[in-house]
Protein backbone atom coordinates (compact mmCIF):
# COMPACT_ATOMS: atom_id res chain seq x y z
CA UNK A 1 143.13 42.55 134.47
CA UNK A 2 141.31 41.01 131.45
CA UNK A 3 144.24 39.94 129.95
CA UNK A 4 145.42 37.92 133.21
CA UNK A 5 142.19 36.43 133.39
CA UNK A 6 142.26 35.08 130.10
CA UNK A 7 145.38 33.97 130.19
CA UNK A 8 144.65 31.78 133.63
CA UNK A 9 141.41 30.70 131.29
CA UNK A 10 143.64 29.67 128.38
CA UNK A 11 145.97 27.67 131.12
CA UNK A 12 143.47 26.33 133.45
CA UNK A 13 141.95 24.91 129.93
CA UNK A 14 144.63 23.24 129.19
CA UNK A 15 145.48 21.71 132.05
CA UNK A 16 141.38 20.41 132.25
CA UNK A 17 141.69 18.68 128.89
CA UNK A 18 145.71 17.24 129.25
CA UNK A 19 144.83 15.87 132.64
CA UNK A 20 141.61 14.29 131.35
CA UNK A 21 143.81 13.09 129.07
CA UNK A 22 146.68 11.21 131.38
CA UNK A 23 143.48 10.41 134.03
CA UNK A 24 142.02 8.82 130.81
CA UNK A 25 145.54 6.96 129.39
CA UNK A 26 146.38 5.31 133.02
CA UNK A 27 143.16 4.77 134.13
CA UNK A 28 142.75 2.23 130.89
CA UNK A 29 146.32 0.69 130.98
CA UNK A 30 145.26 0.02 134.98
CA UNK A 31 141.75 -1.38 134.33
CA UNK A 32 143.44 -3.44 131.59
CA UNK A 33 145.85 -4.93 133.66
CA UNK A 34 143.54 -5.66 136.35
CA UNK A 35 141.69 -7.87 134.05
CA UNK A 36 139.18 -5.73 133.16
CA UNK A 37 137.22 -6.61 129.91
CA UNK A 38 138.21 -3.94 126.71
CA UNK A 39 134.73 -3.16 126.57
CA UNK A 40 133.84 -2.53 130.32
CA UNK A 41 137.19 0.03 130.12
CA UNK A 42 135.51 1.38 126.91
CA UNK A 43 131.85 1.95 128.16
CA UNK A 44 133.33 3.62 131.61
CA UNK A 45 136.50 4.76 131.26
CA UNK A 46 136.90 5.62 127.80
CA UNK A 47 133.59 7.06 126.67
CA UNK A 48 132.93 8.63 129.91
CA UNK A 49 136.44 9.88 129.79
CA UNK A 50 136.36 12.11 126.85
CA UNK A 51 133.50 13.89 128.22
CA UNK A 52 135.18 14.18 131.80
CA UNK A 53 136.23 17.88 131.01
CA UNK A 54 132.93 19.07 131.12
CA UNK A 55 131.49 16.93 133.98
CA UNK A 56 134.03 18.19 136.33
CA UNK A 57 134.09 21.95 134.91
CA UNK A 58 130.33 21.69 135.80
CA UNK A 59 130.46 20.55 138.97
CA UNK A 60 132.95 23.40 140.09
CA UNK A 61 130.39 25.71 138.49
CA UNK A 62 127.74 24.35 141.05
CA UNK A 63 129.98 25.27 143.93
CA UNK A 64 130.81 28.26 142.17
CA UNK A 65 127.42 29.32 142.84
CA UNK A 66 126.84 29.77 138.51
CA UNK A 67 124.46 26.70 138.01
CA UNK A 68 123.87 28.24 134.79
CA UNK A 69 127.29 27.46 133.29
CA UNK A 70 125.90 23.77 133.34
CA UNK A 71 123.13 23.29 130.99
CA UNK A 72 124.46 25.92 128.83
CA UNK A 73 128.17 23.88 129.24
CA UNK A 74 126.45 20.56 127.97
CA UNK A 75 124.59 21.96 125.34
CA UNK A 76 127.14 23.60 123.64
CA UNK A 77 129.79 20.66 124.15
CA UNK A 78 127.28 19.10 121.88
CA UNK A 79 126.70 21.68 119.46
CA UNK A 80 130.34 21.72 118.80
CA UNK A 81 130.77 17.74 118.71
CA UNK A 82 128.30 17.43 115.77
CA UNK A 83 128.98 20.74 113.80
CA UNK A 84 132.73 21.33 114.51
CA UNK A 85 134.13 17.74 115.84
CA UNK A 86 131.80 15.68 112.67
CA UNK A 87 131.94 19.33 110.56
CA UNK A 88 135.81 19.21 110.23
CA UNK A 89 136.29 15.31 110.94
CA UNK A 90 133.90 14.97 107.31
CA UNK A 91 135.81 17.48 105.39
CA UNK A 92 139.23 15.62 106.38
CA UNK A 93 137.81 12.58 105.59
CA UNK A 94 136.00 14.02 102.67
CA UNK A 95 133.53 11.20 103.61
CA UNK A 96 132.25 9.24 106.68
CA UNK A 97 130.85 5.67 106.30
CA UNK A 98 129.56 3.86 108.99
CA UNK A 99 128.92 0.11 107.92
CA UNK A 100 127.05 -1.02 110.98
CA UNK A 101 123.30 0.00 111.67
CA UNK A 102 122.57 3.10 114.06
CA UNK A 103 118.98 3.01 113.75
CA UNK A 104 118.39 -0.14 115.96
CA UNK A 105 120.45 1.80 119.12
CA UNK A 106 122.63 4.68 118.87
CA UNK A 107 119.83 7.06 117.16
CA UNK A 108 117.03 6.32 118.94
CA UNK A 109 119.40 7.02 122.13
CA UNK A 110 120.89 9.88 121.08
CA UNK A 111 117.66 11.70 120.14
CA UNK A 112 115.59 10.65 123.41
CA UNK A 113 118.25 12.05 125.50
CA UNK A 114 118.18 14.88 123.57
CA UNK A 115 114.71 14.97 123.76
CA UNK A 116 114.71 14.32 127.84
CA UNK A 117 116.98 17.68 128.20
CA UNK A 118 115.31 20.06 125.93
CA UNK A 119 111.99 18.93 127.69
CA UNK A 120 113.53 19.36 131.12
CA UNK A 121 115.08 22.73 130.65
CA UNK A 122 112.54 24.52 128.77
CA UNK A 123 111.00 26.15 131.49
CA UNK A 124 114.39 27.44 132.30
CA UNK A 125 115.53 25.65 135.25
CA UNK A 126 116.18 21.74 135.81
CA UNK A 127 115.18 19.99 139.30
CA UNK A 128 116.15 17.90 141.65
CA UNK A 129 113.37 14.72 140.38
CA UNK A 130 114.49 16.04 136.58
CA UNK A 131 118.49 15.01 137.22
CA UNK A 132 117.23 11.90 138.90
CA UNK A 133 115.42 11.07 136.40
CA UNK A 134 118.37 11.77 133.80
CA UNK A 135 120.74 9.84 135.55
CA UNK A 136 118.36 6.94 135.85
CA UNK A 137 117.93 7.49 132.12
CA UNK A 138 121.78 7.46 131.84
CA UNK A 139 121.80 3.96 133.83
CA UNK A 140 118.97 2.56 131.75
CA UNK A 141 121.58 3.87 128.45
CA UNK A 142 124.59 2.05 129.71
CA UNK A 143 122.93 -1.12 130.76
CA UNK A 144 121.21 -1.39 127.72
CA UNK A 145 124.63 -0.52 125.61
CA UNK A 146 126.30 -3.02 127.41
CA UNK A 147 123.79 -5.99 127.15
CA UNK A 148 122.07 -5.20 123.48
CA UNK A 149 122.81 -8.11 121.30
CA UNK A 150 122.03 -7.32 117.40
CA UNK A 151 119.45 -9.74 115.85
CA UNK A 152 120.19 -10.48 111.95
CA UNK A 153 121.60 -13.34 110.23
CA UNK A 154 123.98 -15.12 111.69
CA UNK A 155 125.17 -15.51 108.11
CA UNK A 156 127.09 -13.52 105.69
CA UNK A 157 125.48 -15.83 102.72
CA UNK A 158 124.73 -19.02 102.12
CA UNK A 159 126.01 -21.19 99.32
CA UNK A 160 124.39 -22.43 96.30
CA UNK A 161 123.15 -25.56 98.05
CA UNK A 162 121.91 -23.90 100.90
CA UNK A 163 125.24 -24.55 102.65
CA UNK A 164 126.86 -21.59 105.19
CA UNK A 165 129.56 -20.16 104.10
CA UNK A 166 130.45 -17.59 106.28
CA UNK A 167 129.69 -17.05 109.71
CA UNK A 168 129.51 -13.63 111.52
CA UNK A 169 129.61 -13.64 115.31
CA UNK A 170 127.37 -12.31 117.86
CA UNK A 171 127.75 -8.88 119.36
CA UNK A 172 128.57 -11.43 123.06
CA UNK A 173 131.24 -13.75 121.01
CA UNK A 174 133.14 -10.96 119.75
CA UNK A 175 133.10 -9.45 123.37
CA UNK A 176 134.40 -12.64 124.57
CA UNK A 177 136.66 -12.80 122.12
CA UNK A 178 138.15 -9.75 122.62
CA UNK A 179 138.64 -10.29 126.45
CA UNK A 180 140.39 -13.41 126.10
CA UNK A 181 142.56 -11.78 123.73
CA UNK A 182 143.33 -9.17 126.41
CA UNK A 183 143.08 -11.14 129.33
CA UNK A 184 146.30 -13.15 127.30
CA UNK A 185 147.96 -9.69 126.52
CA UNK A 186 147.36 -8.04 129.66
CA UNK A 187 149.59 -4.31 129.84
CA UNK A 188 152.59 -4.59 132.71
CA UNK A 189 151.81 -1.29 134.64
CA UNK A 190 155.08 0.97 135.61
CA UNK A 191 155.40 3.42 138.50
CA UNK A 192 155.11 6.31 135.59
CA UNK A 193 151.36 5.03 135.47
CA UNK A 194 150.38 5.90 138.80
CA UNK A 195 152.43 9.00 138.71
CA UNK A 196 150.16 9.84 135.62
CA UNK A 197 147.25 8.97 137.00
CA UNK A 198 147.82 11.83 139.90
CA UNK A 199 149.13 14.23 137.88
CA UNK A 200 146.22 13.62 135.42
CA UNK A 201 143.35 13.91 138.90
CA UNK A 202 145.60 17.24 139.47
CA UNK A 203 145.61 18.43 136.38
CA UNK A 204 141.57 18.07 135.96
CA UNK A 205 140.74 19.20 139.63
CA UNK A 206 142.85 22.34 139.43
CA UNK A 207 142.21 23.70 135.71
CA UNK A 208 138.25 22.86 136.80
CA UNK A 209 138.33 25.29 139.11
CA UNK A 210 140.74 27.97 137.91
CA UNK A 211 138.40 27.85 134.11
CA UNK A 212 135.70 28.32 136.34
CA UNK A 213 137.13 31.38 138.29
CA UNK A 214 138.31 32.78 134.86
CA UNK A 215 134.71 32.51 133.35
CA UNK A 216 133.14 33.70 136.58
CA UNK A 217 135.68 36.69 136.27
CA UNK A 218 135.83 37.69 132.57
CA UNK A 219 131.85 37.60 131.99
CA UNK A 220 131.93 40.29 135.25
CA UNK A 221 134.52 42.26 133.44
CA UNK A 222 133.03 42.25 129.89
CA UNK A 223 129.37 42.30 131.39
CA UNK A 224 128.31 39.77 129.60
CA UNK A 225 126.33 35.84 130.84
CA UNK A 226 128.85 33.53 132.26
CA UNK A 227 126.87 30.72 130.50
CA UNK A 228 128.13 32.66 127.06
CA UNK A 229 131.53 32.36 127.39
CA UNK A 230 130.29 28.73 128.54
CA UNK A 231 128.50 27.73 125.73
CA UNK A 232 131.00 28.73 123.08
CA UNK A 233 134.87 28.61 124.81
CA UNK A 234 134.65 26.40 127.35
CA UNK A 235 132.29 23.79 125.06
CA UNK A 236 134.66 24.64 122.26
CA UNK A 237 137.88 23.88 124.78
CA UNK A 238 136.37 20.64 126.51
CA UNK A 239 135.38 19.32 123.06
CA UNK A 240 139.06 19.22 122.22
CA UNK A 241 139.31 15.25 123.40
CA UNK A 242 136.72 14.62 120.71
CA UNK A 243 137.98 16.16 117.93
CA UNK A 244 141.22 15.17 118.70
CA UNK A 245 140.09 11.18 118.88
CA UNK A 246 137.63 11.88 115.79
CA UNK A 247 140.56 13.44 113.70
CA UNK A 248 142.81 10.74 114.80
CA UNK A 249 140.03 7.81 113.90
CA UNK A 250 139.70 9.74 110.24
CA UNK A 251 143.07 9.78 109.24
CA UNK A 252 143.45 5.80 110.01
CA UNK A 253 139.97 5.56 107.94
CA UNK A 254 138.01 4.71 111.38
CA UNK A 255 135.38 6.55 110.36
CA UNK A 256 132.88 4.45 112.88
CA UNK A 257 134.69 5.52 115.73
CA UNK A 258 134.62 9.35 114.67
CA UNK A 259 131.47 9.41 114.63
CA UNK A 260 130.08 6.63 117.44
CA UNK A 261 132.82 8.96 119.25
CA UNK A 262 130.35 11.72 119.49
CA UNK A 263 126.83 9.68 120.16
CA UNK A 264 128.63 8.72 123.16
CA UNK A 265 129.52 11.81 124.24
CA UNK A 266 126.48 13.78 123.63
CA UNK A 267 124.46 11.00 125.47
CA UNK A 268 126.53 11.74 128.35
CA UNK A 269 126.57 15.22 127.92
CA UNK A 270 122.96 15.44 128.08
CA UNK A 271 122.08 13.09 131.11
CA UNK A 272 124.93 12.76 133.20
CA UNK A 273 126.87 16.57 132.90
CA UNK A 274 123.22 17.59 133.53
CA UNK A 275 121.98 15.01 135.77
CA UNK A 276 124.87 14.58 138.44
CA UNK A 277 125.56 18.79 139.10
CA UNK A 278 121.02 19.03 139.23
CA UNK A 279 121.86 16.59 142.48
CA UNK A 280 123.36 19.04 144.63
CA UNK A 281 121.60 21.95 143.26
CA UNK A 282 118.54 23.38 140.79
CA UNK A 283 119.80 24.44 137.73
CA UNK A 284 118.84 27.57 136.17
CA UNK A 285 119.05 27.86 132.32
CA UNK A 286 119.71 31.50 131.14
CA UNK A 287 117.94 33.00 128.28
CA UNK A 288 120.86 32.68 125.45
CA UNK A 289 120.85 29.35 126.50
CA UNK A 290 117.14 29.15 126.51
CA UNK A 291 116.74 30.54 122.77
CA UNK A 292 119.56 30.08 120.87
CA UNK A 293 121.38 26.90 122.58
CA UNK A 294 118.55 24.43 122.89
CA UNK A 295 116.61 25.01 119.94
CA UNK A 296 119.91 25.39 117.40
CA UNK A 297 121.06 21.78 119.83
CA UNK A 298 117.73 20.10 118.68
CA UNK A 299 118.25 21.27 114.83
CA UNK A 300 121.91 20.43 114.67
CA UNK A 301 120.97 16.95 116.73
CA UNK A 302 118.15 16.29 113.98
CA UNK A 303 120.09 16.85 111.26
CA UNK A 304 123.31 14.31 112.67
CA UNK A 305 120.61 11.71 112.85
CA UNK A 306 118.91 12.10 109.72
CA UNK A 307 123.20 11.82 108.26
CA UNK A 308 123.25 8.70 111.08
CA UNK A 309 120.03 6.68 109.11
CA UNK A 310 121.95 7.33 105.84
CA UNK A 311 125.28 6.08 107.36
CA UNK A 312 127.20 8.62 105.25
CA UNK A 313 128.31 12.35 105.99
CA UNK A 314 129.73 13.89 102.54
CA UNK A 315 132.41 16.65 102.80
CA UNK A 316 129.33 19.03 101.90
CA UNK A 317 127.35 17.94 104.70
CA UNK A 318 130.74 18.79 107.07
CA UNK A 319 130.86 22.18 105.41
CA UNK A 320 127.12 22.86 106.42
CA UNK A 321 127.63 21.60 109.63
CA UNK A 322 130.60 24.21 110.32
CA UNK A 323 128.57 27.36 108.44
CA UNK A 324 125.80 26.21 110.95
CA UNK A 325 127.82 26.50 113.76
CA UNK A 326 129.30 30.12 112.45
CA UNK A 327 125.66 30.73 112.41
CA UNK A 328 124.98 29.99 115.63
CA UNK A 329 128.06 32.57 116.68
CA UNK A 330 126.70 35.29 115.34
CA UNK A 331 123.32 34.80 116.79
CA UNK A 332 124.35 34.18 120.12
CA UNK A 333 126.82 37.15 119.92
CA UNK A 334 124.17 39.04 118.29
CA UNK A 335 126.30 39.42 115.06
CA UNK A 336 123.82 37.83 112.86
């Protein structure tokens, strides 16, 4: 019985993360075509979409009746985006570099809404005011990601007389550039589009529930916290999308997009995969969870941060990052 139930886990899994995927392909080529700005379809269909696995897994969980399969779903989706997803990404890459400044945004973001959650489910459970108020902070994120504009120079240099030589454009006039440039080049959609776009709402709805079922099933079998097999497979399994895109952006030497990759997933991770499930329903947070997850999620979150102010993560650094996550294993397991 095991054995089926593992297999429908290994299945259901699959079909989560490929129909995330198609839901996430279509969904862009349509908002594209509608005349949707590139960034809008970034900011809420492409960096929510990556992290759509474990939003919907989550949800299923609350109906499920395991709440606890939430928190302990969100923080280890971002335990294994910075110490497996950056970990192995870095040792491909033997080097991220990230030329544009994190410290004026994506840090500060990043470690407040890690921050928010650790705060929120220390006590072991997360309320109905506490997922309000980390959706709100989720709102506050995407508004502010959307209208930031980046103070600096406006020029590259001057010359010797004083004279500009080279101009670099506002965050708003490349935006504008970019959607004219779209708006010009705007994607012909094909019936095979909206038949993706079904299969792909299938795909996520059905593998949500069955992965559910499975993880329900197998932690009854082996005796052993749902939010376990949570926290490790199904974080490991609905982190695919993001090592997948973070691989991808390494091997074209897009190392900014590996990495800002993950800041946006972790942000949502933490206030919306949290907040929107804590809506319908209080949220326990079991004891692994409790004393290994969070406090190992605020070390490993610390530690991307400190590599995020230094805008480079050497191949060591990735090698650290996976030991660390080894270590957490083997605590959580009880093997260390």
């Amino acid at each position: 019985m095991l054995m089926i139930w593992i297999i429908i886990f290994a299945v259901a899994l699959i079909a989560l993360v490929k129909g995330a995927d198609w839901l996430l392909s279509s969904s862009e080529k349509i908002g594209l075509a509608m005349g949707m700005s590139p960034f809008v379809v970034g900011i809420l269909i492409v960096g929510i979409g990556t992290s759509f696995p474990e939003l919907i897994s989550s949800l299923v969980s609350i109906f499920k009746g395991a709440s606890e399969i939430v928190t302990a779903n969100a923080v280890g989706s971002n335990l294994a985006n910075i110490l497996l997803v950056v970990g192995i990404a870095s040792i491909i890459g033997r080097k991220l570099i990230v030329t544009k400044s994190l410290i004026n945004l994506d840090i500060p973001l990043l470690a407040a809404s890690t921050a928010l959650l650790f705060g929120m489910a220390i006590d072991g459970k997360i309320t109905l005011l506490e997922s309000v108020l980390l959706l709100v902070s989720y709102l506050i994120y995407l508004l502010y990601t959307i209208l930031y504009k980046e103070e600096g120079s406006e020029f590259i240099k001057n010359g010797e007389n004083g004279e500009e030589i080279e101009k670099i454009p506002s965050r708003k006039e490349r935006r504008e550039e970019i959607t004219k440039k779209a708006i010009s080049k705007r994607p012909k959609l094909h019936i095979k589009d909206f038949i993706f776009l079904i299969l792909g709402i299938a795909g996520v709805a059905l593998g949500a529930k069955y992965l559910i079922d499975a993880v329900i099933e197998i932690s009854a079998i082996l005796n052993i916290g749902a939010s376990v097999i949570a926290i490790t497979a199904v974080a490991i399994g609905t982190s695919l999308p993001e090592l997948l895109v973070s691989i991808k952006a390494v091997l074209k030497n897009k190392s900014e997009l590996a990495i800002g990759n993950v800041f946006g997933s972790n942000v949502f991770n933490a206030l919306a995969v949290v907040g929107i499930p804590g809506i319908f329903k209080t949220l326990s947070v079991d004891a692994p969870t409790l004393s290994i997850g969070l406090p190992i999620m605020a070390v490993a979150t610390t530690l991307f941060v400190i590599s995020g102010i230094s805008r480079k993560i050497h191949i060591w650094e990735g090698a650290f990052y996976l030991c660390f996550y080894v270590f957490f294993i083997g605590k959580l397991f009880n093997i260390l």
